[in-house]
C-alpha atoms as a PDB file:
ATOM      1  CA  UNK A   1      14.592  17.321  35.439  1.00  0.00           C
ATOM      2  CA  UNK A   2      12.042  20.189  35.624  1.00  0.00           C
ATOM      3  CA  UNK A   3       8.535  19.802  37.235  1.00  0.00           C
ATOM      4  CA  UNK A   4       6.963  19.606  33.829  1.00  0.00           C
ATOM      5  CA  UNK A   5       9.014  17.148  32.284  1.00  0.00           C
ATOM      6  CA  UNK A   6       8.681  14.624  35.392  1.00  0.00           C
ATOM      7  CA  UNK A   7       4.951  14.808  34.738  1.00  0.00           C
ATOM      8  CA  UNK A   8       5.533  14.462  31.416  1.00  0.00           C
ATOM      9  CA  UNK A   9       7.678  10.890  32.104  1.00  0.00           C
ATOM     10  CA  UNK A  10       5.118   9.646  34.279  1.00  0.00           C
ATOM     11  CA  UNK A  11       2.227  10.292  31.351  1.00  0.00           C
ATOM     12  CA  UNK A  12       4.545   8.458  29.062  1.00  0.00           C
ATOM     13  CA  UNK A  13       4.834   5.916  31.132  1.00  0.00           C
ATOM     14  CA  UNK A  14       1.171   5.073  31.211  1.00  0.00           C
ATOM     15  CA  UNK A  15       0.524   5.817  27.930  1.00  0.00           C
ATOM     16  CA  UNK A  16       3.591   3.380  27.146  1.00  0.00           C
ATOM     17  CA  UNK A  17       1.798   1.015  29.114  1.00  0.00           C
ATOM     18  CA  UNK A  18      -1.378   1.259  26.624  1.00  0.00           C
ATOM     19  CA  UNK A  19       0.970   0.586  23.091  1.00  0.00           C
ATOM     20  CA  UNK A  20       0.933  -2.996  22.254  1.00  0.00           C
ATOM     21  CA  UNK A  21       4.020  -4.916  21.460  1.00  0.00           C
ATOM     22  CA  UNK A  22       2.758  -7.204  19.350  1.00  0.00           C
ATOM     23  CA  UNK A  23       3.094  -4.078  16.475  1.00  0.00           C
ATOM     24  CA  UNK A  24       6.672  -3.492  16.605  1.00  0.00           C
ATOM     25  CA  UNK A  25       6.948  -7.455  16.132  1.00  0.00           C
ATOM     26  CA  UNK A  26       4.394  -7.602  13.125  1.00  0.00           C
ATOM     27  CA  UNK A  27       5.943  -5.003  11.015  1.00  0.00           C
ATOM     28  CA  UNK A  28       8.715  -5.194   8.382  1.00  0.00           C
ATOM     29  CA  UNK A  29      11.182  -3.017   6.217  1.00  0.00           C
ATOM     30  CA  UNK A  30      10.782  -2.963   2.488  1.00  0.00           C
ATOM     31  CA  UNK A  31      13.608  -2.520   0.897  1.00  0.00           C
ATOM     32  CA  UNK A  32      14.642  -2.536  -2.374  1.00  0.00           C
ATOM     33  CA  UNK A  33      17.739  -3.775  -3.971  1.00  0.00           C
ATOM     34  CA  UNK A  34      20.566  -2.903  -6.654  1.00  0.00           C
ATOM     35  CA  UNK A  35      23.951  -5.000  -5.763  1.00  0.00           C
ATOM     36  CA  UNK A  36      25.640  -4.174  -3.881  1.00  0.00           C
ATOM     37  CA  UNK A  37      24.058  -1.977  -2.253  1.00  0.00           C
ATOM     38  CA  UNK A  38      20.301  -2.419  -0.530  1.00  0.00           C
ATOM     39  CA  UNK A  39      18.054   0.518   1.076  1.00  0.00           C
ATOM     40  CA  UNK A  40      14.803   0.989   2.746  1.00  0.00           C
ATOM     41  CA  UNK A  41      12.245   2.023   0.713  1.00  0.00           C
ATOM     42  CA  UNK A  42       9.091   1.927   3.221  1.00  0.00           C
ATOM     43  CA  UNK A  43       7.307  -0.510   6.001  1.00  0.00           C
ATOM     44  CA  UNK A  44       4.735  -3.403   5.978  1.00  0.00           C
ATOM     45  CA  UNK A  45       2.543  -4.659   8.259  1.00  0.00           C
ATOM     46  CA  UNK A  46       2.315  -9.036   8.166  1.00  0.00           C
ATOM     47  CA  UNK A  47      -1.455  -9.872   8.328  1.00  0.00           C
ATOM     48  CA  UNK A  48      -2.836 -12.912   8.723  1.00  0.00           C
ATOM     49  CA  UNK A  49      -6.358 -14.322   6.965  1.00  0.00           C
ATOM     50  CA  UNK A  50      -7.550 -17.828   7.391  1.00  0.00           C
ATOM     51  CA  UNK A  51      -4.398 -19.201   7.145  1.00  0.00           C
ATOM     52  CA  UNK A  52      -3.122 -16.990   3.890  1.00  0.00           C
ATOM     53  CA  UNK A  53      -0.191 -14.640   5.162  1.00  0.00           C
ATOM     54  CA  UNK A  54       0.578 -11.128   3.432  1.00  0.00           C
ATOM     55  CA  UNK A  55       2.674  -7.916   3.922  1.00  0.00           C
ATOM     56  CA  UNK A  56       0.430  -4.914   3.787  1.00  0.00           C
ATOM     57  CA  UNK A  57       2.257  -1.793   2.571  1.00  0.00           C
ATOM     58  CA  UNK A  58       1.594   1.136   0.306  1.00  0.00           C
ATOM     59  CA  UNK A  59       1.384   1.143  -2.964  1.00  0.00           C
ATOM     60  CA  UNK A  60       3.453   4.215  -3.752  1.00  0.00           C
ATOM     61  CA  UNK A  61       6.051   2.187  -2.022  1.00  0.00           C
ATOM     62  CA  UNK A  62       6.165  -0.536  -4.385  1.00  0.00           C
ATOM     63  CA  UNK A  63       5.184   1.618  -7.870  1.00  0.00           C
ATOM     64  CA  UNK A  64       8.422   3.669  -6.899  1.00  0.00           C
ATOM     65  CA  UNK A  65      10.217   0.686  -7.078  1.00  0.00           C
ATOM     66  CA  UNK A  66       8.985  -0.913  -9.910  1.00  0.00           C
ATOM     67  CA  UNK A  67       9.422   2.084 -11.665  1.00  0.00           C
ATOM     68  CA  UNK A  68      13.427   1.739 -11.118  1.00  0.00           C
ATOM     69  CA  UNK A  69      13.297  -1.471 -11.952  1.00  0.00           C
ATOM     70  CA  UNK A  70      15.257  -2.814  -9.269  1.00  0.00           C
ATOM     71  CA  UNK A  71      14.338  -5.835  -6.902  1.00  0.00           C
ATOM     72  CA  UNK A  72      12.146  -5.321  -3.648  1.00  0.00           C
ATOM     73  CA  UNK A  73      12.001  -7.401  -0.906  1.00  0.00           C
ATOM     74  CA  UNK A  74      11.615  -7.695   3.276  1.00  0.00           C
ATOM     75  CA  UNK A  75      13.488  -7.804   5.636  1.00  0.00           C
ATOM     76  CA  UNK A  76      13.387  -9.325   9.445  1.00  0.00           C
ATOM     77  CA  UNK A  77      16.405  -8.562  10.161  1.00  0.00           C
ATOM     78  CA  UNK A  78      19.335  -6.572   8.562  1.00  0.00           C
ATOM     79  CA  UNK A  79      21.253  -9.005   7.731  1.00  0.00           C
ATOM     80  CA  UNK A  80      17.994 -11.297   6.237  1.00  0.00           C
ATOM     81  CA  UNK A  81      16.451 -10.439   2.904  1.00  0.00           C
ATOM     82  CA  UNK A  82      13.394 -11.935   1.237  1.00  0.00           C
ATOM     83  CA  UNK A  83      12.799 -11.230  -2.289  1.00  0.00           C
ATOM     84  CA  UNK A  84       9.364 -10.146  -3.281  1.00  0.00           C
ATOM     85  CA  UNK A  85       9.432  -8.407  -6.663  1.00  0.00           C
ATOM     86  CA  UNK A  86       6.398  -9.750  -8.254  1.00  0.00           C
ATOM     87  CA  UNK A  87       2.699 -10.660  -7.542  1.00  0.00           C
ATOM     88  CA  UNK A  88       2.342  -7.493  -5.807  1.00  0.00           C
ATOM     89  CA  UNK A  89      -1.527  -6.427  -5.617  1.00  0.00           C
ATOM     90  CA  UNK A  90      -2.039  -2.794  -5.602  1.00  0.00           C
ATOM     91  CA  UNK A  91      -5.371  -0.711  -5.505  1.00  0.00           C
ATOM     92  CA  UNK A  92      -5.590   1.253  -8.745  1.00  0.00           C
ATOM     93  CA  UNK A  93      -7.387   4.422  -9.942  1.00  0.00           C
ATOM     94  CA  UNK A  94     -10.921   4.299 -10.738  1.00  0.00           C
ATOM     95  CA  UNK A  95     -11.758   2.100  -7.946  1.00  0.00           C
ATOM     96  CA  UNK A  96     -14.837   3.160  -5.477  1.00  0.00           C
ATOM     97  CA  UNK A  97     -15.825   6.473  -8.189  1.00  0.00           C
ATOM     98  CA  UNK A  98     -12.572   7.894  -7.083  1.00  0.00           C
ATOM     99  CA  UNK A  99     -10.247   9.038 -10.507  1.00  0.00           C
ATOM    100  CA  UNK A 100      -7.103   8.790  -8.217  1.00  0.00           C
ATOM    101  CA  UNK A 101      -5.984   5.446  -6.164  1.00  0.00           C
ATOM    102  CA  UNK A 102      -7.873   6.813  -2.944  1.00  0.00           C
ATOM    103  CA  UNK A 103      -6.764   3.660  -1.209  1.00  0.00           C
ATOM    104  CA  UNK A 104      -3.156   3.703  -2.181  1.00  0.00           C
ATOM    105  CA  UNK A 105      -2.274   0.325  -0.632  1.00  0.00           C
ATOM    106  CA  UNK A 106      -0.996  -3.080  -1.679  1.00  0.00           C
ATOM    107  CA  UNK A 107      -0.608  -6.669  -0.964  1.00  0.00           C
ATOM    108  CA  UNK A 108       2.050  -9.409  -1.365  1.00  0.00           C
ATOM    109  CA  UNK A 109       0.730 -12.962  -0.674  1.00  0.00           C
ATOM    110  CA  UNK A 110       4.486 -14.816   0.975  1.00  0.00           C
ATOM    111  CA  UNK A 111       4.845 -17.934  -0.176  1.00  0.00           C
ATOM    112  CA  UNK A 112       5.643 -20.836   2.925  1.00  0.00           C
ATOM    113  CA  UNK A 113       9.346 -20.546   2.629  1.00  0.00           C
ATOM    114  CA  UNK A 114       9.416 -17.050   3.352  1.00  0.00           C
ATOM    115  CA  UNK A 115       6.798 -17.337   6.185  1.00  0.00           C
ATOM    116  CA  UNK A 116       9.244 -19.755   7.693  1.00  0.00           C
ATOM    117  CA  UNK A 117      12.201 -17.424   7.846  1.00  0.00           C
ATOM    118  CA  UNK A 118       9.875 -14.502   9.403  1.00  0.00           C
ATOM    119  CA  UNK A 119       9.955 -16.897  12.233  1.00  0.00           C
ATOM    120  CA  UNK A 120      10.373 -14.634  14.661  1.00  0.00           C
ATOM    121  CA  UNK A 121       7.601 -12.116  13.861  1.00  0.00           C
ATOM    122  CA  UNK A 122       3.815 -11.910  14.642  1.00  0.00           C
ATOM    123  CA  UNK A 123       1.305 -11.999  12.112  1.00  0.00           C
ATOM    124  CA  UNK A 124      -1.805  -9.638  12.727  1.00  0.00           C
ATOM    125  CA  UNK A 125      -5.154 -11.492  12.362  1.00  0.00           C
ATOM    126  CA  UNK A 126      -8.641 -10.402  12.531  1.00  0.00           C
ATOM    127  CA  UNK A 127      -9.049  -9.461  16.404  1.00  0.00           C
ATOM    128  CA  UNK A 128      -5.948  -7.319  15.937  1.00  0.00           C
ATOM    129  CA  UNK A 129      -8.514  -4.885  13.829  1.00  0.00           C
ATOM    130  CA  UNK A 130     -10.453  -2.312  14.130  1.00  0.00           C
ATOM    131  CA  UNK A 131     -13.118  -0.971  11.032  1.00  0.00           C
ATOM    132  CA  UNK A 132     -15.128   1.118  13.391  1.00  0.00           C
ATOM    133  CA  UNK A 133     -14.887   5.228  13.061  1.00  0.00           C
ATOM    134  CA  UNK A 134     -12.548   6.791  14.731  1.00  0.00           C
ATOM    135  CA  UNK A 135     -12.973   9.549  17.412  1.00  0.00           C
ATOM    136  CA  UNK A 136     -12.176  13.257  16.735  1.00  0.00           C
ATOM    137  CA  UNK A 137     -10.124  12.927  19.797  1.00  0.00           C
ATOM    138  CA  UNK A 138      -8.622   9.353  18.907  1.00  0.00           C
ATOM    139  CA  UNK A 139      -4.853   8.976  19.902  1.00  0.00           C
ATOM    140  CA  UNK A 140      -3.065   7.094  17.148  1.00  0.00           C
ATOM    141  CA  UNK A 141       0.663   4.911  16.974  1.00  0.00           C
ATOM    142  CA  UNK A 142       2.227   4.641  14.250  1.00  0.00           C
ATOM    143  CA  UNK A 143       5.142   1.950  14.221  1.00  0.00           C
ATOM    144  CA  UNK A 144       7.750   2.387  10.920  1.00  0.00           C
ATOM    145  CA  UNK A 145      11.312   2.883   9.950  1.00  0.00           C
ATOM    146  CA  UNK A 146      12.062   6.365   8.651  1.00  0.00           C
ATOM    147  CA  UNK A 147      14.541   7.019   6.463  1.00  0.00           C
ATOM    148  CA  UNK A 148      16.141   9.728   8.731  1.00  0.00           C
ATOM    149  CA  UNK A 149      17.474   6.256  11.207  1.00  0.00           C
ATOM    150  CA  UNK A 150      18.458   4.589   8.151  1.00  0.00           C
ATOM    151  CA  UNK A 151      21.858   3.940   6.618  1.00  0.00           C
ATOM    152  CA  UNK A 152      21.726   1.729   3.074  1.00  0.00           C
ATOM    153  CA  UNK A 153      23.941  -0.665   2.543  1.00  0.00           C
ATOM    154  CA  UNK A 154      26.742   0.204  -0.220  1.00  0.00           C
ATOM    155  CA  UNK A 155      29.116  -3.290  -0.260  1.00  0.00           C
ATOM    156  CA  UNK A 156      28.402  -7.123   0.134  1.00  0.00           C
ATOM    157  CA  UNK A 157      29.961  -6.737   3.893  1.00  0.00           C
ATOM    158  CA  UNK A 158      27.641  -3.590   4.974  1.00  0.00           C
ATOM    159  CA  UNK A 159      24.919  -4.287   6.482  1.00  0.00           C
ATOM    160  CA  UNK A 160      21.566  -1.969   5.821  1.00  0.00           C
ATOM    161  CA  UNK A 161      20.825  -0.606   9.174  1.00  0.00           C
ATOM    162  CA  UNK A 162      17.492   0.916  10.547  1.00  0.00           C
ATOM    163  CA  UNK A 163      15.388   1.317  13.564  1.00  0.00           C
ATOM    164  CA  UNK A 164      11.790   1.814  14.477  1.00  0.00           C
ATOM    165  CA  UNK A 165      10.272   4.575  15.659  1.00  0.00           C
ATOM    166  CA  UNK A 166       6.733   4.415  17.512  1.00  0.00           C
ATOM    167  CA  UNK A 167       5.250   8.247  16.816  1.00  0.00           C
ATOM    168  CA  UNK A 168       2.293   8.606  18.805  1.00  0.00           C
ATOM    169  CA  UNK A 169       0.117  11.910  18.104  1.00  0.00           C
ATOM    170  CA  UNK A 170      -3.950  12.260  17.902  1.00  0.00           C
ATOM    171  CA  UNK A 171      -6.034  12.892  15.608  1.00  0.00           C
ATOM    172  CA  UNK A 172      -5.649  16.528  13.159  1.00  0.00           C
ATOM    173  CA  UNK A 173      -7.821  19.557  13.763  1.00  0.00           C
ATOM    174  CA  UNK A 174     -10.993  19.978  11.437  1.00  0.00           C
ATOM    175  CA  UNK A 175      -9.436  23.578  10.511  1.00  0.00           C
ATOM    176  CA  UNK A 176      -5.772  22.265   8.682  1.00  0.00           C
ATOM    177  CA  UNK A 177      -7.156  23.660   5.532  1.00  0.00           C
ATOM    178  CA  UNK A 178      -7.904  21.339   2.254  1.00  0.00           C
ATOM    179  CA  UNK A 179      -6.546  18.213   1.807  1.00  0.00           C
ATOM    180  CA  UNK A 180      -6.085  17.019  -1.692  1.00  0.00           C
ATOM    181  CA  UNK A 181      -7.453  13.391  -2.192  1.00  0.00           C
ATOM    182  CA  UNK A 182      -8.575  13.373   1.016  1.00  0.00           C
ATOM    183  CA  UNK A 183     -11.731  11.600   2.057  1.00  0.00           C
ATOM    184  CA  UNK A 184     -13.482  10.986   5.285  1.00  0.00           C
ATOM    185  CA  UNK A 185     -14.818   7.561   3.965  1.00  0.00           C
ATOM    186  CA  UNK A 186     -11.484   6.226   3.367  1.00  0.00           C
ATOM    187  CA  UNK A 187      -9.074   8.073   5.153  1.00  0.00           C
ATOM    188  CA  UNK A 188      -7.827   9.207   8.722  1.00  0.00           C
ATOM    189  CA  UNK A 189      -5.827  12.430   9.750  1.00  0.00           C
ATOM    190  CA  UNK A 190      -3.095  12.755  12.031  1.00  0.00           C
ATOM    191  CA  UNK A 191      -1.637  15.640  13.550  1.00  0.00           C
ATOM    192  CA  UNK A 192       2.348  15.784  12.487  1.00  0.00           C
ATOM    193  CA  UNK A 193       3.577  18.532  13.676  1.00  0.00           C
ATOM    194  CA  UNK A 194       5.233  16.603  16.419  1.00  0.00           C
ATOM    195  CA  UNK A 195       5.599  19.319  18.803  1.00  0.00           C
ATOM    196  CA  UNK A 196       4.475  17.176  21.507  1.00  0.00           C
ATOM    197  CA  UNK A 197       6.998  14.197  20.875  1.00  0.00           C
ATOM    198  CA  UNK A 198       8.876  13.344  23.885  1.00  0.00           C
ATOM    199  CA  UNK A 199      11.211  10.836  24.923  1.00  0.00           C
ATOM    200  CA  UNK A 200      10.455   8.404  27.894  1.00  0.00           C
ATOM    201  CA  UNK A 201      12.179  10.201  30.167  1.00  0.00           C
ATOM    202  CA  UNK A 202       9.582  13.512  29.515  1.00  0.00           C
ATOM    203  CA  UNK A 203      12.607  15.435  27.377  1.00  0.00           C
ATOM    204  CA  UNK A 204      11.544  16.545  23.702  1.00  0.00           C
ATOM    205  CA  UNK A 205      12.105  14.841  20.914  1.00  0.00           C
ATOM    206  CA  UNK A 206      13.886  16.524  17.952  1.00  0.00           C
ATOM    207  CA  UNK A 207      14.415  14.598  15.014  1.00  0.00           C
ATOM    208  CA  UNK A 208      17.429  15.259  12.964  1.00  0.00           C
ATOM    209  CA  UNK A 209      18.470  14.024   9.311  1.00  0.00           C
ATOM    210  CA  UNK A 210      22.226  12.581   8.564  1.00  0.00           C
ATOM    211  CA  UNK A 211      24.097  15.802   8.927  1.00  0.00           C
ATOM    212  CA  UNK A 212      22.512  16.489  11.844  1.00  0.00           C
ATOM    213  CA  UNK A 213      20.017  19.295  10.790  1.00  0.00           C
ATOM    214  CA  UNK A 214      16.662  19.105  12.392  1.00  0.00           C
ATOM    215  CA  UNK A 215      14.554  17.496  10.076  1.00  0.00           C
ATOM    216  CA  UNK A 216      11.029  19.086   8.389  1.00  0.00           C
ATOM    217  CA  UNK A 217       8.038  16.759   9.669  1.00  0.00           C
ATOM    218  CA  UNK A 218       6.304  14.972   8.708  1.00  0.00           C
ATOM    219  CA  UNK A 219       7.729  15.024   5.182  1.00  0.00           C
ATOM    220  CA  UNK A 220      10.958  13.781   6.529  1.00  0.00           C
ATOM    221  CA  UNK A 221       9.942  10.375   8.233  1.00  0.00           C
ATOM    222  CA  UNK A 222       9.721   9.248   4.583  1.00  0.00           C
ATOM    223  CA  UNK A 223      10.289   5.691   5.038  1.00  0.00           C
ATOM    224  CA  UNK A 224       7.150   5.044   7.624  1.00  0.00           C
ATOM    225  CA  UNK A 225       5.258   4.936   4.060  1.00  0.00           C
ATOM    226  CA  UNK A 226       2.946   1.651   4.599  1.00  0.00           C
ATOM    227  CA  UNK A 227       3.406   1.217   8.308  1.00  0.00           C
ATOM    228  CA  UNK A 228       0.322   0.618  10.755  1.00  0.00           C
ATOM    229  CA  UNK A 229      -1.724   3.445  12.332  1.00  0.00           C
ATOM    230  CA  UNK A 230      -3.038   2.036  15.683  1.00  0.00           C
ATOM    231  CA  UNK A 231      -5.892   3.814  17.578  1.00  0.00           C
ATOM    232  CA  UNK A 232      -4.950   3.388  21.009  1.00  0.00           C
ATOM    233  CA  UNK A 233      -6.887   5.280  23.344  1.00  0.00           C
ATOM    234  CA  UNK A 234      -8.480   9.073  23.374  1.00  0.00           C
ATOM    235  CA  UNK A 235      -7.824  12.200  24.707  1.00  0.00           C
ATOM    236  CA  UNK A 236     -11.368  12.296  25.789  1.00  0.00           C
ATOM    237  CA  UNK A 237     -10.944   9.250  28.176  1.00  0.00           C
ATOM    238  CA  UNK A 238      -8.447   9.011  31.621  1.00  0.00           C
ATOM    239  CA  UNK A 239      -5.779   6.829  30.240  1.00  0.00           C
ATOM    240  CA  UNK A 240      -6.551   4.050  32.656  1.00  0.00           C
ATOM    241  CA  UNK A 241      -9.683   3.633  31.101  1.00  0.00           C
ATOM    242  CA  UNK A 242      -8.502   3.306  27.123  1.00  0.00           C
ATOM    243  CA  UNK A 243      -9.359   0.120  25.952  1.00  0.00           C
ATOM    244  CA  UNK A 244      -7.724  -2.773  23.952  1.00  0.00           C
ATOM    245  CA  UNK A 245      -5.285  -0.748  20.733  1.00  0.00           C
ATOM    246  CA  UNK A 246      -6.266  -2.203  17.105  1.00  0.00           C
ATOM    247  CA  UNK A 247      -4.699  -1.315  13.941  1.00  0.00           C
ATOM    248  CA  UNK A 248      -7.266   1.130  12.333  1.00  0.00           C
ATOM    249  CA  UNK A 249      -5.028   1.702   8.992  1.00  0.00           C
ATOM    250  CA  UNK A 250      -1.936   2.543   6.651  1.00  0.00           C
ATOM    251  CA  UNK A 251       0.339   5.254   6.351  1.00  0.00           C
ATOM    252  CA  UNK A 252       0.261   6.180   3.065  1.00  0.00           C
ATOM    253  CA  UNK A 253       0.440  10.498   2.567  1.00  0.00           C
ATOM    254  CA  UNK A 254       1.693  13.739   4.422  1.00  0.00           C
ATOM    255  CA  UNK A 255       0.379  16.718   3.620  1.00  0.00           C
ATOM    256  CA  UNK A 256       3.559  19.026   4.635  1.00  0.00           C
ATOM    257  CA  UNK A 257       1.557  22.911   4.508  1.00  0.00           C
ATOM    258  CA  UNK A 258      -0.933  21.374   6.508  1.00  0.00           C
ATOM    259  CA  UNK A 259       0.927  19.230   9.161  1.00  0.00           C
ATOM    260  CA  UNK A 260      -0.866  16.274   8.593  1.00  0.00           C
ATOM    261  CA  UNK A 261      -0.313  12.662   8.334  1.00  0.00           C
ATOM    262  CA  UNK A 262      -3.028  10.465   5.990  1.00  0.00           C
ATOM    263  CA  UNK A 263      -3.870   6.576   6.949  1.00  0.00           C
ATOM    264  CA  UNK A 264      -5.834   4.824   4.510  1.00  0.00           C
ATOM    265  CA  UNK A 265      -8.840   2.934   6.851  1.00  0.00           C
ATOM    266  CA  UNK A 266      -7.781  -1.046   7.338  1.00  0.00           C
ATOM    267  CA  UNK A 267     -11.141  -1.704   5.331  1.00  0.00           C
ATOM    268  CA  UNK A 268      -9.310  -1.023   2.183  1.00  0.00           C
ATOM    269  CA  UNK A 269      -6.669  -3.948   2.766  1.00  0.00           C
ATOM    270  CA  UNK A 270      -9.505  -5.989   2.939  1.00  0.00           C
ATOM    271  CA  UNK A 271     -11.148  -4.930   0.261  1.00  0.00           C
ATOM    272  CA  UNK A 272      -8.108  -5.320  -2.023  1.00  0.00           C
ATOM    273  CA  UNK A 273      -7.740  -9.224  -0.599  1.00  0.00           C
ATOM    274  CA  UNK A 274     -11.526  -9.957  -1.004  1.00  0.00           C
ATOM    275  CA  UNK A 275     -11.297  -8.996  -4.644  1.00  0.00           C
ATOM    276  CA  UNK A 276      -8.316 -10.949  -5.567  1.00  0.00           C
ATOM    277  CA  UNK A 277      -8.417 -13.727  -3.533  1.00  0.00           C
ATOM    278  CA  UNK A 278     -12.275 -15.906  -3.908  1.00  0.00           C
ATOM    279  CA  UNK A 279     -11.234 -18.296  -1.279  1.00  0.00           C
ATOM    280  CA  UNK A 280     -10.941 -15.488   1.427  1.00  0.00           C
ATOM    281  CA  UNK A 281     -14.270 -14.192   0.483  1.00  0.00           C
ATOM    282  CA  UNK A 282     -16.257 -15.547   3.238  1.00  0.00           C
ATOM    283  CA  UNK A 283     -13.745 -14.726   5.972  1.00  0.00           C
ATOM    284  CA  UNK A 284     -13.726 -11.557   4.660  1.00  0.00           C
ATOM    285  CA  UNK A 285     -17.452 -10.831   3.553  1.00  0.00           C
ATOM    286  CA  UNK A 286     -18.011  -8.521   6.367  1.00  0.00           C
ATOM    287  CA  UNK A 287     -14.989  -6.338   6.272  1.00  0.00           C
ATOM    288  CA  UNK A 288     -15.085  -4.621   2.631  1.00  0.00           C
ATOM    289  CA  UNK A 289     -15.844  -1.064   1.412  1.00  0.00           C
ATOM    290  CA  UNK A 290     -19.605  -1.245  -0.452  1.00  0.00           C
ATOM    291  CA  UNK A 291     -19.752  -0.544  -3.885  1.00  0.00           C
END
């Protein structure tokens, strides 16, 4: 080990030491499903509101399967699946003055039976969350399962396999060039050019795809679509000093030319909950996006 990677390791480790657990345990796969065989289509988030529990994903995620026509569902575990294939709420164009879906994320409201077999997974609530802006120098996790460490399922005694990845990177320079669809008021950016990725021990990172060929990021992670963004600290700030993390949003767009990863801000979840579901209104009155 070279002098720069041991001072790499020991940043790692107190940067590890600012990543809270509790987001590995509150996300999920989404998968979707044509017998025999069962793949990973994206990730959710569980959330938690008064009482009311949902999956938070993206909803490119769940048009592209809808579109196939083939069941969707969630997983805990890869040998659990929990059909979900309708009642999904999705954000829609024309909401906010914006002729595209700016927010591009969506909802699924899990019934008590399914709660029950997510028994061993957190549910984020309200304290978990943070609405606030973001710094230019924010440092962000995002916690997913791309589709590059995932193998589908092809016979009733397969089993889908996957595993998470926490990507940690900081917010993307003002000068990336245009984004299409992009907007400040709804959206984050995050550097993914993932030339800074390293491995606990201070070694690099380089992701590969099935074959083995190093893999083009961040269009490759693919199946992170809908996971939590967390704002963990800032690059402004020792890291002894970074406060509490919150989830600040959703993955839900690359922009490959430019290197840059898109989060839709939590605010639109909430928005999307508020307007479908009157009894949450006054939990949620103070988290929405103004009309």
């Amino acid at each position: 080990m070279n002098e720069q990677q041991r001072l790499q390791a020991q940043l790692n480790i107190r940067v590890s030491a600012k990543i809270p657990t509790e987001a590995l345990e509150s996300i999920v796969p989404i998968v979707i499903a044509n017998p025999p065989s069962v793949s990973l289509l994206g990730t959710g988030s569980l959330f938690d509101v008064a009482g009311e529990r949902f999956v938070v994903t993206a909803a490119h995620v769940i048009r592209a399967a809808h579109g196939h026509g083939k069941t969707i569902g969630i997983s805990d575990a890869a040998t659990s699946f929990i059909a979900a294939s309708g009642d999904w709420l999705s954000s829609a164009p024309m909401q906010h003055g914006s002729v595209e879906d700016a927010f591009d994320v969506a909802v699924y409201k899990l019934p008590d039976a399914a709660v029950e077999r997510l028994h061993g997974k957190r549910f984020l609530r309200r304290a978990d969350v943070d609405f606030g802006e973001q710094s230019a120098t924010a440092v962000f996790t995002l916690f997913g399962f791309p589709g590059l460490w995932s193998t589908a399922s092809r016979a009733e005694n397969e089993k889908l396999q996957f595993r998470p990845l926490e990507y940690t990177t900081h917010a993307s320079a003002a000068n990336r060039g245009p984004l299409n669809g992009f907007n400040s008021r709804y959206h984050l950016s995050l550097d993914g050019t993932a030339t800074q990725v390293t491995w606990p021990d201070g070694s690099d990172v380089r992701f590969e795809d099935k074959s083995g060929r190093a893999a083009t990021l961040p269009r490759d992670l693919k199946g992170i679509s809908g996971c939590p963004v967390w704002a963990i600290g800032d690059l402004s700030v020792p890291v002894e000093d970074w406060g509490p993390a919150r989830a600040v949003g959703v993955e839900t767009g690359v922009y490959q030319e430019n290197a840059v990863i898109r989060a839709t801000r939590w605010v639109a979840v909430t928005t999307l909950l508020h307007e479908a579901f009157p009894q949450l209104r006054q939990a949620l009155e103070l988290w929405t996006i103004p009309e």
